[in-house]
Each structure stands twice: as C-alpha cells, then as structure tokens.
C-alpha atoms as a PDB file:
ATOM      1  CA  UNK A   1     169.982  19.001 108.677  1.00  0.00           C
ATOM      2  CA  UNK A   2     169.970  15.939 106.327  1.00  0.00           C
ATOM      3  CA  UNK A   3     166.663  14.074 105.363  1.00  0.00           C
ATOM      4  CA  UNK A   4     167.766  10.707 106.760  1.00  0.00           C
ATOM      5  CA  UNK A   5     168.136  11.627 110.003  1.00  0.00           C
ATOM      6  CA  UNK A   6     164.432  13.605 110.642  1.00  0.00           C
ATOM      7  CA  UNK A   7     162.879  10.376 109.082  1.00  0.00           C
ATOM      8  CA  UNK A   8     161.716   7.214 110.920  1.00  0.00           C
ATOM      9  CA  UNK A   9     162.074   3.867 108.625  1.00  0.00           C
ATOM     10  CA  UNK A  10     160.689   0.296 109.371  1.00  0.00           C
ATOM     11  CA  UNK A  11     162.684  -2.969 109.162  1.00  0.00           C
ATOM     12  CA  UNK A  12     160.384  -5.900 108.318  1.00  0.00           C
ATOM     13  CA  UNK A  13     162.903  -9.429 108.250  1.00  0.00           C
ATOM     14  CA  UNK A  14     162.157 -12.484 110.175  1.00  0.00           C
ATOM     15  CA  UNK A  15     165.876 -13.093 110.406  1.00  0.00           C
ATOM     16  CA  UNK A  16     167.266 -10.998 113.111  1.00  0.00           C
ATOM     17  CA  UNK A  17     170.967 -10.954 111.978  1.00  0.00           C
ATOM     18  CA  UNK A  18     169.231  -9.091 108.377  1.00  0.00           C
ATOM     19  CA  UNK A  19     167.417  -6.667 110.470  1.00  0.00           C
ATOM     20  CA  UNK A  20     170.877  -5.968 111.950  1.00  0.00           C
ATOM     21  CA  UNK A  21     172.651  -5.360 109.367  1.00  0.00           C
ATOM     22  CA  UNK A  22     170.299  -3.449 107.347  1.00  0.00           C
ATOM     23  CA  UNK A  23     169.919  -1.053 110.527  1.00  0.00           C
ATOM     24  CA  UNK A  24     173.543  -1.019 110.436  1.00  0.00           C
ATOM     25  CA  UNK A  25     173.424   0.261 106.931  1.00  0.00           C
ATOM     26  CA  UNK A  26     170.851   2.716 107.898  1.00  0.00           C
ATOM     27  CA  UNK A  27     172.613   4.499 110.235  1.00  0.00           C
ATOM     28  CA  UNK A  28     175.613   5.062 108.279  1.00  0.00           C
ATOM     29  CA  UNK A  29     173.424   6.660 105.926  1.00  0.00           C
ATOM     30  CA  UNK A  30     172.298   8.957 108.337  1.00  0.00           C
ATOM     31  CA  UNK A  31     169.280   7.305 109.563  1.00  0.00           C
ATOM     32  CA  UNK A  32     168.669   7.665 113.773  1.00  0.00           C
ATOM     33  CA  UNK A  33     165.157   6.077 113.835  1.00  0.00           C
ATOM     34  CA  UNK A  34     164.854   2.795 113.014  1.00  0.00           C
ATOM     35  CA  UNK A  35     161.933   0.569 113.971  1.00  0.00           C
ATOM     36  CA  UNK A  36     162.430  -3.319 113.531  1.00  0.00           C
ATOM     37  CA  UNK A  37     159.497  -5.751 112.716  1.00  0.00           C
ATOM     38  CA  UNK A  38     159.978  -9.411 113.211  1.00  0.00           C
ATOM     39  CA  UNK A  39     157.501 -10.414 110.508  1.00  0.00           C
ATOM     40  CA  UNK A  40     154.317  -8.323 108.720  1.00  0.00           C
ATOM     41  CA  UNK A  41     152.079  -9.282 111.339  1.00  0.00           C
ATOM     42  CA  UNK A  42     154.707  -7.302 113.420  1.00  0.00           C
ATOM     43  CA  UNK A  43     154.766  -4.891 110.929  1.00  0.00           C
ATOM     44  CA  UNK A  44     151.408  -4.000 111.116  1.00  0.00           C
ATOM     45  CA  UNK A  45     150.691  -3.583 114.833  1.00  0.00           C
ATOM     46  CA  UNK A  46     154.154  -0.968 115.160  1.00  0.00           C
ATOM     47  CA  UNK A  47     152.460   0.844 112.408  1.00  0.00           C
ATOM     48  CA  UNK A  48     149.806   1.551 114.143  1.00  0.00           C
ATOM     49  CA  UNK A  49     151.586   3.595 116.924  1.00  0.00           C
ATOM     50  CA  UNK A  50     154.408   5.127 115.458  1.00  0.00           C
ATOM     51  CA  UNK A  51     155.016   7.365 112.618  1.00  0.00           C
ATOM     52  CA  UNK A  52     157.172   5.617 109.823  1.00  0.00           C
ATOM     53  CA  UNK A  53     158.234   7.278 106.473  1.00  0.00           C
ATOM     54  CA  UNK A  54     160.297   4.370 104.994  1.00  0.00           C
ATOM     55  CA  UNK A  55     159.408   0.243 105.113  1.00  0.00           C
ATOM     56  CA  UNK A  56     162.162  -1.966 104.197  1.00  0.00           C
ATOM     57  CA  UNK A  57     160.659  -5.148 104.095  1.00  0.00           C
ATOM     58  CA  UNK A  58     161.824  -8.561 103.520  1.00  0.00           C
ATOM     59  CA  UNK A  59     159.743 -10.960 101.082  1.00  0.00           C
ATOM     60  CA  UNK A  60     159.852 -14.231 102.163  1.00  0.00           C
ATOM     61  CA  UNK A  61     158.693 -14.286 105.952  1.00  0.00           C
ATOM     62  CA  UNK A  62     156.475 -16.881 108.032  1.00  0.00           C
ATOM     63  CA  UNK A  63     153.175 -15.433 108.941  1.00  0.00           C
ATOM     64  CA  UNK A  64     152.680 -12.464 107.231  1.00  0.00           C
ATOM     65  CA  UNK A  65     154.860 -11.875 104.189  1.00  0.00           C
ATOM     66  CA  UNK A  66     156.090  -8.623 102.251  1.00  0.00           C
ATOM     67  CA  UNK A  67     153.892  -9.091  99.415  1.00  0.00           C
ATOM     68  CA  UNK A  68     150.937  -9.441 101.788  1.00  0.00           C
ATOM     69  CA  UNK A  69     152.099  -6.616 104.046  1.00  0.00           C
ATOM     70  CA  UNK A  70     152.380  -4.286 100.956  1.00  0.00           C
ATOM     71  CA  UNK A  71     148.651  -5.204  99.929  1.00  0.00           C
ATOM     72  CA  UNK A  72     147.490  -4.451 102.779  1.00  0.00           C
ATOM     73  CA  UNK A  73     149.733  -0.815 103.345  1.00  0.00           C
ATOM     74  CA  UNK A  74     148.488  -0.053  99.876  1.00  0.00           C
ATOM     75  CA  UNK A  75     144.509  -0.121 100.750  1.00  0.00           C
ATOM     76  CA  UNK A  76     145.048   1.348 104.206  1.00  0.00           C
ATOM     77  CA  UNK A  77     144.301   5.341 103.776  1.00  0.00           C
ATOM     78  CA  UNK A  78     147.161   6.283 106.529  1.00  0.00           C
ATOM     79  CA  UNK A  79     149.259   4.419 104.609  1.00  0.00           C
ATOM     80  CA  UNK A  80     148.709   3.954 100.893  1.00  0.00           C
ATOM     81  CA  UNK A  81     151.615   6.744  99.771  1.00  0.00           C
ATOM     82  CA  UNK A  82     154.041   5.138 102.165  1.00  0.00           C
ATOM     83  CA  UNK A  83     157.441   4.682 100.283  1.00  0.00           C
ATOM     84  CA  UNK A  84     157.837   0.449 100.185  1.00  0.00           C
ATOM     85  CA  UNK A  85     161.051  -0.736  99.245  1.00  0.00           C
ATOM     86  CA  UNK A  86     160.542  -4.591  99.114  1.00  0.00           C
ATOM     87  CA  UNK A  87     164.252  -6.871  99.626  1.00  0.00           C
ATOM     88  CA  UNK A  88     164.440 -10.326  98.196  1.00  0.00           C
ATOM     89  CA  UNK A  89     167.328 -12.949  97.844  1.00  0.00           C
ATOM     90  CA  UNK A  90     166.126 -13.626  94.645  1.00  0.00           C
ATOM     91  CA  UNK A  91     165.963 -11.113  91.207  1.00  0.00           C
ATOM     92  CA  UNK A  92     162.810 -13.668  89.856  1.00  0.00           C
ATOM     93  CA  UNK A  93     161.522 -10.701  86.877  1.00  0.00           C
ATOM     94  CA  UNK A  94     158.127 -12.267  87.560  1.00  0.00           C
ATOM     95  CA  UNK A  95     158.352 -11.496  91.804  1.00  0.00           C
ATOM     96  CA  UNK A  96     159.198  -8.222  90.848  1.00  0.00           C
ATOM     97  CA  UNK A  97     156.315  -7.503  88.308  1.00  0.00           C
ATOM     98  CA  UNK A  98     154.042  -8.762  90.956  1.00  0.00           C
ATOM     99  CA  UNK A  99     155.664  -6.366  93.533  1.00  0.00           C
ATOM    100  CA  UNK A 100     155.688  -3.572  91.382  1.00  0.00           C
ATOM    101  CA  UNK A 101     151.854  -4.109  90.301  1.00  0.00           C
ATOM    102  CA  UNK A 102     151.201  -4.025  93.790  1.00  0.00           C
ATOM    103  CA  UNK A 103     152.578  -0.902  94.360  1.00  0.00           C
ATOM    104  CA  UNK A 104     156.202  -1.504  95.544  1.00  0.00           C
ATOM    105  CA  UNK A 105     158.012   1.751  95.253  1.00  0.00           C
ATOM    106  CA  UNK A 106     161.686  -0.238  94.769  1.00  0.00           C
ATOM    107  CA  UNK A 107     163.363  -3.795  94.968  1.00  0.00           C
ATOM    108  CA  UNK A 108     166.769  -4.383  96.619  1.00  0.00           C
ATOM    109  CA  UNK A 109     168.558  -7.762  96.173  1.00  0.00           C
ATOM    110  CA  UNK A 110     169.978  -9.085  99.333  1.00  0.00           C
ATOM    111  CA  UNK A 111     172.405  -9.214 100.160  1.00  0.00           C
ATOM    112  CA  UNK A 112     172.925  -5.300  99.824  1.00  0.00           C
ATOM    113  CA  UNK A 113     175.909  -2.358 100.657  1.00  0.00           C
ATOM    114  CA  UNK A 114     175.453   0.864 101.861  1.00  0.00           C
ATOM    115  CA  UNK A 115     175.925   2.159  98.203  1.00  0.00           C
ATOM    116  CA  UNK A 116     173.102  -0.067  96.879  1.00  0.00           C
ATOM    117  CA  UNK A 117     170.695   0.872  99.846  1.00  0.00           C
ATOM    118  CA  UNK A 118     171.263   4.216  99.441  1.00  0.00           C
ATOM    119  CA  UNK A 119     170.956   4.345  95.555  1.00  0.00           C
ATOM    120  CA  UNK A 120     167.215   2.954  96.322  1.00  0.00           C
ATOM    121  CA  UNK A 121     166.108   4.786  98.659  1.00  0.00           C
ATOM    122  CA  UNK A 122     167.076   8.083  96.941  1.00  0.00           C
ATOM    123  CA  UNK A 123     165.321   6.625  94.253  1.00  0.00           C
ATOM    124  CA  UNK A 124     161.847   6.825  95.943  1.00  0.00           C
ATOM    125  CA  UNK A 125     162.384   9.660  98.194  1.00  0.00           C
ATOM    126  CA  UNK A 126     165.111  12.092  97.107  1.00  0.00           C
ATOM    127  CA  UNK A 127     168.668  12.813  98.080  1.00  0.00           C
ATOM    128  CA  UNK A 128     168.979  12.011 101.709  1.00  0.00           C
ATOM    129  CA  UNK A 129     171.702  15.393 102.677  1.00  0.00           C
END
C-alpha cells in the first residue's frame, strides 16, 4: 500500500479555490485524507481532533498566518515533529530564512504542479509508493 494514501495531510489557505486545487493535487498523488483549514486559527482547532501527518499551509492569511501557525505547532509537544511545508506566492530569501529558522520543514512557490508538490513532500517525508 503506498504512504500517501495511509496518511492524513492539512490544507491551511484562506482562498478556497487554493485549497482546491492543492487537494486536487493531493489526491493524484495518492493522498485520500485531506483536511482543509480556512485560516491558522482554523488550523489549530482541526488539529486538535484529528490526526494529521502533513500541513500544507499558506503564508499570507487574515487572522492567523502560516508563520504564526508554525510557531505555535513547533512549541506544542503533540506537534513539534509535525512535517510543515509552508506555500508562498513569493520566493523573498529573507521569508524563507525566517520560515526555515522557525522550523519549516519545506517551501513551495505557488502556484505549484503535481511534480513540484510531490518533489517536496518526498523531501520531508520519503517516497510516497
């Protein structure tokens, strides 16, 4: 049985049409679970009941944003291992150092392919098959 499809992965976007498309994605890599989180507020409380292995998480969100959400995975004992991959419009080298010195596992640059989403994720945890 592949990976993907025994794991359950978070969507954080505040744009529904992202959280779409990045499900789409998802599923053609194999993925059957996949929670979707309107903002890190959002985030946050559907942590808190389900299991999730995988957060893809948008940056720039009203309320609660990815950086924030990934400080406060990062302190939280149930979830301070939790592979983060953190998805930006923008490739700014100093929003990535700050991701990446607050733990951010990867970075994809919207928008994003199946290929792309894929290379990342296997990046942080393993071949997916």
């Amino acid at each position: 049985m592949p990976k993907a499809s025994s794991m359950t992965v978070l969507i954080v976007d505040d744009q529904q049409s992202m959280r779409g498309i990045c499900k789409f994605i998802l599923n053609q890599l194999g993925f059957k679970t996949v929670i979707e989180a309107k903002s890190g507020r959002d985030a946050l409380t559907k942590l808190e009941s389900a299991n999730v292995d995988l957060i893809i998480s948008d940056w720039n969100m009203d309320d609660v944003d990815g950086l924030t959400l990934l400080k406060v995975i990062r302190k939280h004992p149930k979830t301070n291992k939790m592979p983060f991959i953190m998805a930006t419009g923008r490739g700014d080298k100093e929003q990535v150092k700050e991701a990446i010195a607050c733990g951010v596992n990867n970075y994809v640059i919207k928008p994003f392919d199946a290929g792309t989403m894929k290379k990342k994720i296997e990046a942080v945890i393993g071949a997916l098959t």
